[in-house]
Protein backbone atom coordinates (compact mmCIF):
# COMPACT_ATOMS: atom_id res chain seq x y z
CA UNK A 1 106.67 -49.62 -33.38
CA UNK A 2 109.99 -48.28 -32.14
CA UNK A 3 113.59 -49.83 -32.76
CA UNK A 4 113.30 -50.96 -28.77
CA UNK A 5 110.28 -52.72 -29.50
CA UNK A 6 111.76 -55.07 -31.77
CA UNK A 7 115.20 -55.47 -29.83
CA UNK A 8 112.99 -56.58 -27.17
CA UNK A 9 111.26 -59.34 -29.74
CA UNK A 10 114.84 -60.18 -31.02
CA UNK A 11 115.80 -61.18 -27.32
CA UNK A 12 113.10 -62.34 -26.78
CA UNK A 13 113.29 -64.82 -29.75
CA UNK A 14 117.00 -65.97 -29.01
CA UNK A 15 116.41 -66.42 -25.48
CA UNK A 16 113.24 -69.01 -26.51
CA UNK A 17 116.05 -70.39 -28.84
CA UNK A 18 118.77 -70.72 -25.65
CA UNK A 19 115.87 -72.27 -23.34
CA UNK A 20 115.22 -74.67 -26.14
CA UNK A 21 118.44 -75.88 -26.99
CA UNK A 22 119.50 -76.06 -23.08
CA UNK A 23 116.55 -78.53 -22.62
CA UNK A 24 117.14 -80.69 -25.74
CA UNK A 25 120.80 -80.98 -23.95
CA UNK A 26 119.33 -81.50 -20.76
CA UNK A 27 117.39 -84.43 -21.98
CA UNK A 28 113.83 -82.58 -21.27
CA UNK A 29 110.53 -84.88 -22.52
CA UNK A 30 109.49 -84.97 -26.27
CA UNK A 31 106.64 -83.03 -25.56
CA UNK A 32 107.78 -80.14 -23.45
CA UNK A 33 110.63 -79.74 -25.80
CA UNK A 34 107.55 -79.66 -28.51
CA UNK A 35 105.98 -76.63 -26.32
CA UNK A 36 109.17 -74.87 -25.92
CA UNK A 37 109.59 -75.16 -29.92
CA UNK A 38 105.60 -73.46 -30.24
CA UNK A 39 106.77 -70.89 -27.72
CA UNK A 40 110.19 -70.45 -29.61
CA UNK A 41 107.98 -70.28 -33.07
CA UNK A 42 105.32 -67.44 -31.56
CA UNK A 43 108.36 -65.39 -30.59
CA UNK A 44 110.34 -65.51 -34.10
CA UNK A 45 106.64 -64.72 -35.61
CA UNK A 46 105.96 -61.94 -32.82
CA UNK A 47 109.74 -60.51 -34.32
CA UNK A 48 108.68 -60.85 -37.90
CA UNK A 49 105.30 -59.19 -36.83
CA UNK A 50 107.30 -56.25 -35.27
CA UNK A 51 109.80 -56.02 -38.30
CA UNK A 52 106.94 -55.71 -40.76
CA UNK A 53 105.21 -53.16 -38.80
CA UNK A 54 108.25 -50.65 -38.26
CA UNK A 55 108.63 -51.42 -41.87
CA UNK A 56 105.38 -50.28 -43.22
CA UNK A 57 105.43 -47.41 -40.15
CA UNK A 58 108.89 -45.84 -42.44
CA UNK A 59 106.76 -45.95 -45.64
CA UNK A 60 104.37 -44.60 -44.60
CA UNK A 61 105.94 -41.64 -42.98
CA UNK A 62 108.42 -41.75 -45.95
CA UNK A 63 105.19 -40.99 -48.60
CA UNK A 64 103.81 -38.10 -46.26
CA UNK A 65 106.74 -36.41 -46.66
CA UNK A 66 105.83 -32.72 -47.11
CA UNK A 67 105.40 -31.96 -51.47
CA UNK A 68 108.64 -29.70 -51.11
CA UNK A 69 110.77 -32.12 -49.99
CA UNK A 70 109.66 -34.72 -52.53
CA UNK A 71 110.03 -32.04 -55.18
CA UNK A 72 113.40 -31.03 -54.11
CA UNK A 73 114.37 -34.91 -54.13
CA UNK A 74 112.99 -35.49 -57.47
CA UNK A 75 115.44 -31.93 -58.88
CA UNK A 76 118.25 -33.38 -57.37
CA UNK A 77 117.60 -36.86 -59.14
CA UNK A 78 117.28 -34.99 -62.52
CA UNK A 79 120.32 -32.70 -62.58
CA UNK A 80 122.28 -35.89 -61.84
């Protein structure tokens, strides 16, 4: 997952959000305001999908960190 990735969720997301709110002002039916809300919905859990994946993508590459490294963290920690 790359930061572009979920940008392209984010606008995604508030651009569900814009379409939504435009309609509701625009006076759209019940239930095609209801489908634009499950669209808007999929989209904010498509960005929390994303998030959560870069997320756990940074650990990861955070705990195979060469030993060195780790060591030299875990020095610096100590002589503080």
């Amino acid at each position: 997952m790359t930061p572009a990735e979920i940008e392209y969720a984010n606008k995604r997301m508030k651009q569900k959000w814009y379409d939504l709110a435009m309609a509701e002002q625009q006076g759209v039916s019940t239930p095609t305001l209801e489908r634009m809300y499950n669209a808007y919905m999929l989209a904010v859990d498509e960005y929390n999908r994303c998030c959560a994946v870069y997320q756990q993508e940074k650990l990861q590459e955070a705990d195979s960190a060469p030993s060195h490294i780790a060591q030299q963290k875990h020095r610096r920690r100590r002589a503080s």
